[in-house]
N, C-alpha and C. Protein backbone atom coordinates (compact mmCIF):
# COMPACT_ATOMS: atom_id res chain seq x y z
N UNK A 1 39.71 14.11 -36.97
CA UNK A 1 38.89 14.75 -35.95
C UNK A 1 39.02 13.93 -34.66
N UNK A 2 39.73 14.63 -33.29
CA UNK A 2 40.02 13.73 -32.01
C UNK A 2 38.72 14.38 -31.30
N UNK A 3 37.89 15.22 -31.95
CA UNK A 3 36.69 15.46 -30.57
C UNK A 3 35.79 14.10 -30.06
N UNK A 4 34.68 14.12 -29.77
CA UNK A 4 33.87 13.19 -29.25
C UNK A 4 32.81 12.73 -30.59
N UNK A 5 32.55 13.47 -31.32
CA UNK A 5 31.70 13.20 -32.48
C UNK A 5 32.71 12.82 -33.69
N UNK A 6 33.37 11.85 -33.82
CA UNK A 6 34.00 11.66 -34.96
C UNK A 6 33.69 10.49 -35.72
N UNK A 7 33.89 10.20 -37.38
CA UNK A 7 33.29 9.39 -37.85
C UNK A 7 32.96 8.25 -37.54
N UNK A 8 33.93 7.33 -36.24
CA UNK A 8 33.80 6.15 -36.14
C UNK A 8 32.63 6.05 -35.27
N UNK A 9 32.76 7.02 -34.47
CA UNK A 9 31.47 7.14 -33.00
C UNK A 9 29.92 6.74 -33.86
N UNK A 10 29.92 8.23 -35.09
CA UNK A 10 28.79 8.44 -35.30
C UNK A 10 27.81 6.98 -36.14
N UNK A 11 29.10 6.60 -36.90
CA UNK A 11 28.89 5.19 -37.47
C UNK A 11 28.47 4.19 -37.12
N UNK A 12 28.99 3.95 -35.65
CA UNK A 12 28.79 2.92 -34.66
C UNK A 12 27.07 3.15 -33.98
N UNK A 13 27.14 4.44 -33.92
CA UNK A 13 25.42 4.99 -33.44
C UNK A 13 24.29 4.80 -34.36
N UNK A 14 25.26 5.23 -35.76
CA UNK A 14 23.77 4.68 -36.48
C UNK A 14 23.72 3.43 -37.24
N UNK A 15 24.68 2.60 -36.74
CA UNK A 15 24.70 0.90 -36.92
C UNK A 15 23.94 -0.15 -36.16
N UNK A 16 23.88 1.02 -35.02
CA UNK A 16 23.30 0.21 -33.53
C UNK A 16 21.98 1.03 -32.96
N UNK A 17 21.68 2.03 -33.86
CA UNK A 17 20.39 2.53 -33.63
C UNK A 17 18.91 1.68 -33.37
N UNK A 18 18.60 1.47 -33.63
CA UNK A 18 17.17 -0.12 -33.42
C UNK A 18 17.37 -0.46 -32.18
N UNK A 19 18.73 -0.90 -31.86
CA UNK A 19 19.12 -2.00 -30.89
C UNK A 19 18.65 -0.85 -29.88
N UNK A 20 19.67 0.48 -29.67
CA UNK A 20 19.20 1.39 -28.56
C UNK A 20 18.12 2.14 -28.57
N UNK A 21 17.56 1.65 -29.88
CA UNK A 21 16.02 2.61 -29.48
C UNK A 21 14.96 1.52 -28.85
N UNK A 22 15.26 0.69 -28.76
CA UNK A 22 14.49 -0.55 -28.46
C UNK A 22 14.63 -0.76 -27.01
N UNK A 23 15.98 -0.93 -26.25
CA UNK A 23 16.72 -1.09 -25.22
C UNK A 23 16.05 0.29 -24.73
N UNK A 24 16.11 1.64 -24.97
CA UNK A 24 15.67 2.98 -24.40
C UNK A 24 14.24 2.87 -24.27
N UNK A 25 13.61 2.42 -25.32
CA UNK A 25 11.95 2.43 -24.99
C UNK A 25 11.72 1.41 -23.86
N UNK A 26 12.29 -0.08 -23.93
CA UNK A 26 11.94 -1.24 -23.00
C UNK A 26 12.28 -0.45 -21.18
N UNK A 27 13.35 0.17 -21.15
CA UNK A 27 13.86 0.90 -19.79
C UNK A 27 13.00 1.71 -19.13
N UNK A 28 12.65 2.87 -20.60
CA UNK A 28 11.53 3.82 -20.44
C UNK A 28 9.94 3.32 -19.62
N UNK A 29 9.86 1.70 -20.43
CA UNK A 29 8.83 1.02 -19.78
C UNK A 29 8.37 0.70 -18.78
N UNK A 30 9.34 0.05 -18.37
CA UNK A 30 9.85 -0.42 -17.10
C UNK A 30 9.64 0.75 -16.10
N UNK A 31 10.60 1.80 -16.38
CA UNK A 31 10.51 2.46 -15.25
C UNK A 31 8.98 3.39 -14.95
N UNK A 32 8.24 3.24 -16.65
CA UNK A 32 7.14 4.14 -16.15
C UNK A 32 6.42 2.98 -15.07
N UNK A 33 6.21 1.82 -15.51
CA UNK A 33 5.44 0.82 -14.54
C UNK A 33 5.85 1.00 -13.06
N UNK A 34 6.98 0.66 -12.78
CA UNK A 34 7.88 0.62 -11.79
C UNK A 34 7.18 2.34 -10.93
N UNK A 35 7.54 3.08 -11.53
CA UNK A 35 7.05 4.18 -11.37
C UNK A 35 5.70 4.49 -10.71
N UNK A 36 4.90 4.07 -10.82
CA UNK A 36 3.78 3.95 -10.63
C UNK A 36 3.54 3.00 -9.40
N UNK A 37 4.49 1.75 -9.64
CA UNK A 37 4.38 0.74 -8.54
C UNK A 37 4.66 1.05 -7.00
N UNK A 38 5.77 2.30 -7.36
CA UNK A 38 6.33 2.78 -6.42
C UNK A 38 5.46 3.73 -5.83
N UNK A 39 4.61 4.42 -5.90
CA UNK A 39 3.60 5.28 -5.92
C UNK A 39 2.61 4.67 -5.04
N UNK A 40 1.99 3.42 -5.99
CA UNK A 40 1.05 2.93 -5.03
C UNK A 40 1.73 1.95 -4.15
N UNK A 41 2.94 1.95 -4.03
CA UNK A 41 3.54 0.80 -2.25
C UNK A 41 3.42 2.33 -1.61
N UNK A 42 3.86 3.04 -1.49
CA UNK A 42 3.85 4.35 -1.05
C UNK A 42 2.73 4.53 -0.02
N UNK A 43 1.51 4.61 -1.31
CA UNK A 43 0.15 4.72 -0.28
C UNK A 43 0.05 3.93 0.23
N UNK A 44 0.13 2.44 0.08
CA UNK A 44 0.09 1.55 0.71
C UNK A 44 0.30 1.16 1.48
N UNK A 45 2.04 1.54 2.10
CA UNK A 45 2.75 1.64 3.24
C UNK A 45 2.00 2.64 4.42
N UNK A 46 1.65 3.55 3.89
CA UNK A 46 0.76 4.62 4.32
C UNK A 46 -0.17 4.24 5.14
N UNK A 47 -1.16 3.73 4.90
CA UNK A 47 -2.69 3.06 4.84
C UNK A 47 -2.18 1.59 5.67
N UNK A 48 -1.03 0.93 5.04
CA UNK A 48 -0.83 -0.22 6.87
C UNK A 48 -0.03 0.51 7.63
N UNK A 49 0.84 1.43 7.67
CA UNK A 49 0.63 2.08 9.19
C UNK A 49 -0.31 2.80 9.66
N UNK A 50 -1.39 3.00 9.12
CA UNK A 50 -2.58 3.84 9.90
C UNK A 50 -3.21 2.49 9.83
N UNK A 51 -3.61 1.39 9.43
CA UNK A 51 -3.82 0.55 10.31
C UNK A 51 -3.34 0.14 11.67
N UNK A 52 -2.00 0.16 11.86
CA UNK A 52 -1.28 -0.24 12.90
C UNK A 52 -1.58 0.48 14.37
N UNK A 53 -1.28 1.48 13.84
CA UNK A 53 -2.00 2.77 14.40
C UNK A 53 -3.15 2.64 15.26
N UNK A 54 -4.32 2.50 14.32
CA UNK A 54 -5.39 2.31 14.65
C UNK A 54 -5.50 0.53 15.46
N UNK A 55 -4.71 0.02 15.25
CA UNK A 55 -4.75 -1.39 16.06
C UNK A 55 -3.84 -0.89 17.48
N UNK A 56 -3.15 -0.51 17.49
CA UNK A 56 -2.24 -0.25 18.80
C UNK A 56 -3.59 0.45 19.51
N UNK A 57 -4.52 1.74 18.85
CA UNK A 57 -5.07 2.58 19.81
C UNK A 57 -6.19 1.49 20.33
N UNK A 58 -6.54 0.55 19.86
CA UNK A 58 -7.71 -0.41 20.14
C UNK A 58 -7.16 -0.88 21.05
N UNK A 59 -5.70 -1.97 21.21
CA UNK A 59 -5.07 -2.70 22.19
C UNK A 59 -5.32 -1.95 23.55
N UNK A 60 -4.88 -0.47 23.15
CA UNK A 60 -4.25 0.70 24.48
C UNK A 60 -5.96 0.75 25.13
N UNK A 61 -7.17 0.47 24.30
CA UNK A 61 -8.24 0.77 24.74
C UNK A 61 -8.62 -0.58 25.80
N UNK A 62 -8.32 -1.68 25.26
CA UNK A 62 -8.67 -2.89 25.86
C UNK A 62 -7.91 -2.72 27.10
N UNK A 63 -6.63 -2.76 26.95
CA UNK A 63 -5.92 -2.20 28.57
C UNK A 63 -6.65 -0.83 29.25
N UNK A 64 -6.95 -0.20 28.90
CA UNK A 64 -7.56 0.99 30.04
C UNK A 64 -8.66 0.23 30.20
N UNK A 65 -9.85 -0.21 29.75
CA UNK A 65 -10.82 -0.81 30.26
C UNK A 65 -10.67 -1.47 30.83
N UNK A 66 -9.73 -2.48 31.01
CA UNK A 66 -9.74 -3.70 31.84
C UNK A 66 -8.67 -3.02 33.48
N UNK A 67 -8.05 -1.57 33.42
CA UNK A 67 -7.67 -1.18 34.31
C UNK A 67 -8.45 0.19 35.09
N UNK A 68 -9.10 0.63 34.40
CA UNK A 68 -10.33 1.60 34.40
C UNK A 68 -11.77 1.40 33.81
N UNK A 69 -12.54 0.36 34.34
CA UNK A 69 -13.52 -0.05 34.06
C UNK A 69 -14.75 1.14 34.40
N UNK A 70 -14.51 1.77 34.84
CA UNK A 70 -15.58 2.62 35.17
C UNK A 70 -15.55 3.95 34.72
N UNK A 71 -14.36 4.65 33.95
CA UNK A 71 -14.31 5.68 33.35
C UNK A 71 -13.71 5.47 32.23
N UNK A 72 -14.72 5.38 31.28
CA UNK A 72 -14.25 5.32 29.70
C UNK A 72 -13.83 6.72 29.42
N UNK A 73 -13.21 6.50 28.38
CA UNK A 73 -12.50 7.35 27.98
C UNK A 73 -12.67 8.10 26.35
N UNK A 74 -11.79 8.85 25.85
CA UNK A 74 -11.99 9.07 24.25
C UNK A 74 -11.41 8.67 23.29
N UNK A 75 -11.08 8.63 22.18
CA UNK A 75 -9.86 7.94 21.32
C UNK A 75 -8.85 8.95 21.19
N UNK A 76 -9.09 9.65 21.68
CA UNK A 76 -7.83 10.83 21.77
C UNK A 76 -6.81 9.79 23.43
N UNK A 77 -7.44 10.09 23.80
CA UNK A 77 -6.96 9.51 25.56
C UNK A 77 -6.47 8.22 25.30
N UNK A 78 -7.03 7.21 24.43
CA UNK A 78 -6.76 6.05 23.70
C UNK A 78 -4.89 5.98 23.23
N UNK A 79 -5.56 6.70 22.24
CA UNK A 79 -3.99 7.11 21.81
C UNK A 79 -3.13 7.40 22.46
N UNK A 80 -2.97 8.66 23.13
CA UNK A 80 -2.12 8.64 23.99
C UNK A 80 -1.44 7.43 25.02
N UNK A 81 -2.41 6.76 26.00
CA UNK A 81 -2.27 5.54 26.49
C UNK A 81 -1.20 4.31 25.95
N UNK A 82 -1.28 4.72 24.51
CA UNK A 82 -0.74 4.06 23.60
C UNK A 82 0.82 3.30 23.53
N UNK A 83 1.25 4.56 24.47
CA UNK A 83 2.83 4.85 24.93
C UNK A 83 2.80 3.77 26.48
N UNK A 84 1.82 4.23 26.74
CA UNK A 84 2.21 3.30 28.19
C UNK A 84 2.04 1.80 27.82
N UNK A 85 1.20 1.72 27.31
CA UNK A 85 0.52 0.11 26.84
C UNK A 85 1.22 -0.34 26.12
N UNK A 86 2.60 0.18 25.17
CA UNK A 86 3.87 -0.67 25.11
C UNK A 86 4.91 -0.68 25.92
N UNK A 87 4.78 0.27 26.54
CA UNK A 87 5.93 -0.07 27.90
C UNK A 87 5.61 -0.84 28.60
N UNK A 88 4.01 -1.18 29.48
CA UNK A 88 4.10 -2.71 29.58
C UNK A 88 3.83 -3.62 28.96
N UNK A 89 4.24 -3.74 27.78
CA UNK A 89 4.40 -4.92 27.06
C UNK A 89 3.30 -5.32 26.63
N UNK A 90 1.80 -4.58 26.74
CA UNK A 90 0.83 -5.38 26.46
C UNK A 90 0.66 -4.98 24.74
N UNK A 91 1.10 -3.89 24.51
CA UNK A 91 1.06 -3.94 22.51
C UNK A 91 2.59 -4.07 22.54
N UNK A 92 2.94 -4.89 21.83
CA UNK A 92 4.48 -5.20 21.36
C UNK A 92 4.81 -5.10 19.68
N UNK A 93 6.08 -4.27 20.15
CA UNK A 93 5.85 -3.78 18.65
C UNK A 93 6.62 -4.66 17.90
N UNK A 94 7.23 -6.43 18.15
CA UNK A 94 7.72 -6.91 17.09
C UNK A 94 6.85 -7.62 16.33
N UNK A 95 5.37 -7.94 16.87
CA UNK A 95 4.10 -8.51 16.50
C UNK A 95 4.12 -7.39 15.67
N UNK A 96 3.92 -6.27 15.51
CA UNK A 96 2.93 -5.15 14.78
C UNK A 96 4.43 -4.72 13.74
N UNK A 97 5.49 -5.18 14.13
CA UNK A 97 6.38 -4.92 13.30
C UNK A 97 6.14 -5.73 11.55
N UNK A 98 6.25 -7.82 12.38
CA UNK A 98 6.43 -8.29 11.17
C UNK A 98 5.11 -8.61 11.37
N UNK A 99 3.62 -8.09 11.60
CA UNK A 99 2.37 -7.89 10.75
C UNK A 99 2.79 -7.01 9.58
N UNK A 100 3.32 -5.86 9.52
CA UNK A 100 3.46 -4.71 8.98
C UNK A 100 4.35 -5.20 7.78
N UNK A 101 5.60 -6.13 8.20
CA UNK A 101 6.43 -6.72 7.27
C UNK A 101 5.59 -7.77 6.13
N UNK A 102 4.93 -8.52 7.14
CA UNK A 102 4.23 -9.26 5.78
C UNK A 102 3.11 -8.57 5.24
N UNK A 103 2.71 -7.85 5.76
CA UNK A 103 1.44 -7.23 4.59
C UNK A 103 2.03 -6.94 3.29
N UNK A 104 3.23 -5.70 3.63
CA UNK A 104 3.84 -4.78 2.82
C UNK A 104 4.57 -5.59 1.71
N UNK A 105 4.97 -7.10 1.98
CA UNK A 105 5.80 -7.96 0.98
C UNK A 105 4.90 -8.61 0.38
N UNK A 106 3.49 -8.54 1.09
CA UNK A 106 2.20 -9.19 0.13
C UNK A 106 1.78 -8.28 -0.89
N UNK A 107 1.30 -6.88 -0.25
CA UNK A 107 1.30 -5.98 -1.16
C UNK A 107 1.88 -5.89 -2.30
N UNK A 108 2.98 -5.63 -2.39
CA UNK A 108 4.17 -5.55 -3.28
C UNK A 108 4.41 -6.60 -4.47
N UNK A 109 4.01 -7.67 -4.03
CA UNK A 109 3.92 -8.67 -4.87
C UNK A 109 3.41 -8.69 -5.90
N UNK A 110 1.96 -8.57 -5.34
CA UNK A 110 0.54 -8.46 -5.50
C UNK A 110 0.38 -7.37 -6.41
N UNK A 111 1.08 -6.23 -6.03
CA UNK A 111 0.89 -4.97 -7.28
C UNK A 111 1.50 -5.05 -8.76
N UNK A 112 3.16 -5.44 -7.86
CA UNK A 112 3.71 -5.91 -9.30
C UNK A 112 3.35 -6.90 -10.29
N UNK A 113 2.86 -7.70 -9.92
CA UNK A 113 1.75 -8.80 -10.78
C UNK A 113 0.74 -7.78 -11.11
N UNK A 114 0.18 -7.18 -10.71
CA UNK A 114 -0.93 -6.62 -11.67
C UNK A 114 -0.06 -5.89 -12.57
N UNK A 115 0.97 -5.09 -11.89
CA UNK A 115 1.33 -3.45 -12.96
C UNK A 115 2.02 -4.40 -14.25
N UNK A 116 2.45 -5.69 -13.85
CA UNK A 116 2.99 -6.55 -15.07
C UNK A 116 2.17 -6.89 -15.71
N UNK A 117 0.77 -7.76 -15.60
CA UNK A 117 -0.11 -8.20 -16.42
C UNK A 117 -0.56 -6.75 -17.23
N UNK A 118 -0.93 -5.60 -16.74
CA UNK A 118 -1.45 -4.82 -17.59
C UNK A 118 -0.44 -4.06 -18.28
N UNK A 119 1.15 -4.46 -18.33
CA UNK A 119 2.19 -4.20 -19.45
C UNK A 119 1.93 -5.07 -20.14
N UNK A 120 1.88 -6.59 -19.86
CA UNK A 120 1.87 -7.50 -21.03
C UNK A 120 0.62 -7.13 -21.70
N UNK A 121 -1.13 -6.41 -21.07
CA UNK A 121 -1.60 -6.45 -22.02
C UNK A 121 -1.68 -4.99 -22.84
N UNK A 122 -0.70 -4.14 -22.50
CA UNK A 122 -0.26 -3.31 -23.38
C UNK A 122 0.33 -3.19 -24.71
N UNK A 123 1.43 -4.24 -24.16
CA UNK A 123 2.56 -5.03 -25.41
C UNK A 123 2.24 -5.48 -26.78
N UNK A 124 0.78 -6.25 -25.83
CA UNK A 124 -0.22 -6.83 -26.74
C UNK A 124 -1.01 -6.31 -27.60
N UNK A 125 -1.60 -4.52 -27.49
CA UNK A 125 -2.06 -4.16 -28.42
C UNK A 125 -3.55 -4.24 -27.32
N UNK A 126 -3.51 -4.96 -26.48
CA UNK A 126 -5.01 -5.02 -26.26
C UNK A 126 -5.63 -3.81 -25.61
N UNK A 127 -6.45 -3.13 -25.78
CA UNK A 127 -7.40 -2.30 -25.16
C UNK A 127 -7.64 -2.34 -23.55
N UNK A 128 -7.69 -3.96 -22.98
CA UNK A 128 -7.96 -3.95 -21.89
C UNK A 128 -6.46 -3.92 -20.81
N UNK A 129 -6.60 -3.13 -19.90
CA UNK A 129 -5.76 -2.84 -18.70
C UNK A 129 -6.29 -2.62 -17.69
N UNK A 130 -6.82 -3.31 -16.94
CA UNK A 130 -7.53 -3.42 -15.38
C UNK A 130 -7.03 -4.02 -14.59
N UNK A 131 -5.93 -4.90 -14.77
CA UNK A 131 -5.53 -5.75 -13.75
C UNK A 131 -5.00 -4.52 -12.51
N UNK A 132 -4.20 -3.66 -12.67
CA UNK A 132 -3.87 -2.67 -11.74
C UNK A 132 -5.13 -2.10 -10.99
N UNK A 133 -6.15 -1.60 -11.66
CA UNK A 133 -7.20 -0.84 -11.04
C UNK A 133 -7.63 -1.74 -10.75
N UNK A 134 -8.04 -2.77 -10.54
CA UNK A 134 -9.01 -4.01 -9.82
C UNK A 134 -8.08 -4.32 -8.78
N UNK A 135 -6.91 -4.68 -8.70
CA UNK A 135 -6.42 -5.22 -7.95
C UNK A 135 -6.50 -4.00 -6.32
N UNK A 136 -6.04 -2.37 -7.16
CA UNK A 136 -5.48 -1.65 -6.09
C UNK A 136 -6.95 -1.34 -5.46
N UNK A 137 -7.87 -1.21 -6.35
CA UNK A 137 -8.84 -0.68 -5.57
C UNK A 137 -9.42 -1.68 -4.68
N UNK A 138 -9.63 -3.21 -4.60
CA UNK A 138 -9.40 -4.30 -3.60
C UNK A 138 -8.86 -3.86 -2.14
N UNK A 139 -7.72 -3.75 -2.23
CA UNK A 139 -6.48 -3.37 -1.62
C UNK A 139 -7.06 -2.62 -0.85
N UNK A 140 -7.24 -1.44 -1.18
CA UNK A 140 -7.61 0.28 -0.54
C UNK A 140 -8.88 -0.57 -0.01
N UNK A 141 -9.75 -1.09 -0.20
CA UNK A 141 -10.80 -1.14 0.17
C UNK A 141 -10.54 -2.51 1.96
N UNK A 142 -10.21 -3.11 1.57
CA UNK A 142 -9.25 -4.31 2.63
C UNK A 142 -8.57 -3.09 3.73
N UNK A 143 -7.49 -2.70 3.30
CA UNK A 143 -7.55 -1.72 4.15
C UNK A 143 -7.98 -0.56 5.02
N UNK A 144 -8.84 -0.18 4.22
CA UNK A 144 -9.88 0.66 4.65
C UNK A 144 -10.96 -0.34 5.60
N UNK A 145 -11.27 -1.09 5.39
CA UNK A 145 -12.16 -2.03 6.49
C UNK A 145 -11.25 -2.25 7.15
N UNK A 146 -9.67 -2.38 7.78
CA UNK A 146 -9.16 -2.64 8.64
C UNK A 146 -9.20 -1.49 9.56
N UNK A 147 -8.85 -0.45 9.04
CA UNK A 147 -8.86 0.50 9.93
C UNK A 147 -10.07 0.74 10.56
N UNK A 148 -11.51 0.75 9.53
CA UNK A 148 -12.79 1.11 10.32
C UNK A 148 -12.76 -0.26 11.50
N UNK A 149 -12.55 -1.18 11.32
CA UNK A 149 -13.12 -1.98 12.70
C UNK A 149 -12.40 -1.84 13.33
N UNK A 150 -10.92 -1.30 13.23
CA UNK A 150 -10.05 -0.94 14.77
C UNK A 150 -10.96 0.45 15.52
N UNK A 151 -11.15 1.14 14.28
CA UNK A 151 -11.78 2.52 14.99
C UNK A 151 -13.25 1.74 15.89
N UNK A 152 -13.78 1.40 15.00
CA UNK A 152 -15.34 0.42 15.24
C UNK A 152 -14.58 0.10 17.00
N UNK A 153 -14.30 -0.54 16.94
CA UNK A 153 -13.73 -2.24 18.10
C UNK A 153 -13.44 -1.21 19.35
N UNK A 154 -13.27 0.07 19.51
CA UNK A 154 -12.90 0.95 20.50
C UNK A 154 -14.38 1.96 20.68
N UNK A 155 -15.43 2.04 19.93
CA UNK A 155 -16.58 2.48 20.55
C UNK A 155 -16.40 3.14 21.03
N UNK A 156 -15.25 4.68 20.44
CA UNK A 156 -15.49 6.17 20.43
C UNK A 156 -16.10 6.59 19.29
N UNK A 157 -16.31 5.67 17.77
CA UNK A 157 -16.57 6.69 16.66
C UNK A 157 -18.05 5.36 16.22
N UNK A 158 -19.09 5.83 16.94
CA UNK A 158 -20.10 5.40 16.13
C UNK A 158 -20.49 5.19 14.64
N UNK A 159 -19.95 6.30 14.12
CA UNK A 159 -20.40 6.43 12.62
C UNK A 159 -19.57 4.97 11.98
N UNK A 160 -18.47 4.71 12.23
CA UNK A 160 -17.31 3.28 11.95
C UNK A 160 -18.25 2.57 11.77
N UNK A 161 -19.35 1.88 12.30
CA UNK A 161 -19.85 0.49 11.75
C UNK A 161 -20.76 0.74 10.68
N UNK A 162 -21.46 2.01 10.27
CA UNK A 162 -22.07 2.37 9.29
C UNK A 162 -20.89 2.15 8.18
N UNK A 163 -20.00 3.19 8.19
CA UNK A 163 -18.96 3.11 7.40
C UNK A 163 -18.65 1.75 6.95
N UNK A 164 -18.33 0.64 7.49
CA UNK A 164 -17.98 -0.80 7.46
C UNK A 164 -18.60 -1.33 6.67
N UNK A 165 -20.06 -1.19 6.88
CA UNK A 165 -21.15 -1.51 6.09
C UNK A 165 -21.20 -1.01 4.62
N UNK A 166 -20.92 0.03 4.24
CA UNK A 166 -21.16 0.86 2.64
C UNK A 166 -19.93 0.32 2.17
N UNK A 167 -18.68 0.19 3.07
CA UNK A 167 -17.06 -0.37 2.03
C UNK A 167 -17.37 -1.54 1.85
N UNK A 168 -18.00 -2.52 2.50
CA UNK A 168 -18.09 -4.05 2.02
C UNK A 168 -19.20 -3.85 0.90
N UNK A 169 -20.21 -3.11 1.10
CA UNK A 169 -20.80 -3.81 0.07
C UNK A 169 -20.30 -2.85 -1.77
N UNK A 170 -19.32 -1.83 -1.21
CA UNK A 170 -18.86 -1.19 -2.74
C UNK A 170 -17.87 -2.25 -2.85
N UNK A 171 -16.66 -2.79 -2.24
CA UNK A 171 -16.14 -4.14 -2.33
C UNK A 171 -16.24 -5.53 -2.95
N UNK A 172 -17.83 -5.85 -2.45
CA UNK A 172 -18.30 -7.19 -3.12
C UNK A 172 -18.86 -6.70 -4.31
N UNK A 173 -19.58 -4.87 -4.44
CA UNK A 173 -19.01 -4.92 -6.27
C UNK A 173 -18.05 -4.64 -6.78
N UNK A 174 -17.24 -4.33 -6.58
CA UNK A 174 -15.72 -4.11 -7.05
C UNK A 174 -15.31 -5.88 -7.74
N UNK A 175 -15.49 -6.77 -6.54
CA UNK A 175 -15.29 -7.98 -7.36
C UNK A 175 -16.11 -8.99 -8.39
């Protein structure tokens, strides 16, 4: 028999069966974690550019005030401004670049250490897996206070320092 299924193939498959069911599940593993990791850098990436965002529209606010002191403005108008206030150089985007670079390589770190500890305590048989959910919901919450005090720090959205207030203290129980 010269097809693809012939005795030596099939022999060799079920000689080495264990080895590739072992090797297929460990991959399978991996990639579900990985999978997931990738998911939450995703949002993550997400959530520090709407920080950034929200820090550029604060900068663009500090420049109109200090060039239009007498007619405030909205965070819509903010934003926009946004464009001019890096053309002169006063928000620069290689500062907000490698801010953005090191968060995202902290992040990343930071997740994969959790999504790993709660494989090892999978491996283990153990019941408990929180290191991921403790860690990300941290995270979201860190970020989420970054953005409210950029919104806060520009004193178009009143409701922001209320807000500030209820994420820190669901935060300090979170930890």
């Amino acid at each position: 028999m010269n097809g693809i299924l012939n005795y030596d193939t099939l022999k060799s498959v079920v000689n080495h069966l264990p080895e590739k069911l072992a090797a297929s599940a460990g991959a399978m593993t991996l990639a579900s974690a990985l999978g997931i990791h990738l998911q939450l850098m995703s949002i993550f990436t997400a959530l520090a550019v709407l920080d950034i965002i929200t820090r550029c529209i604060c900068q663009a606010r500090h420049l109109w005030v200090a060039m239009y002191p007498q007619s405030p403005a909205s965070y819509w108008c903010y934003f926009r401004f946004c464009w001019q206030a890096s053309r002169w150089r006063f928000i620069k985007s290689e500062i907000m670049r490698e801010k953005f670079k090191s968060k995202f390589l902290t992040y990343f770190v930071i997740l994969l250490a959790a999504s790993l500890c709660d494989m090892a305590m999978l491996i283990s048989g153990s019941p408990l897996r929180f290191a991921l959910s403790i860690i990300t919901a941290i995270l979201c919450c860190t970020e989420l206070l970054s953005v409210l005090e950029n919104i806060a720090e520009t004193g178009c959205v009143p409701i922001a320092t209320e807000l500030i207030a209820i994420i820190k203290k669901r935060k300090e129980q979170i930890k």
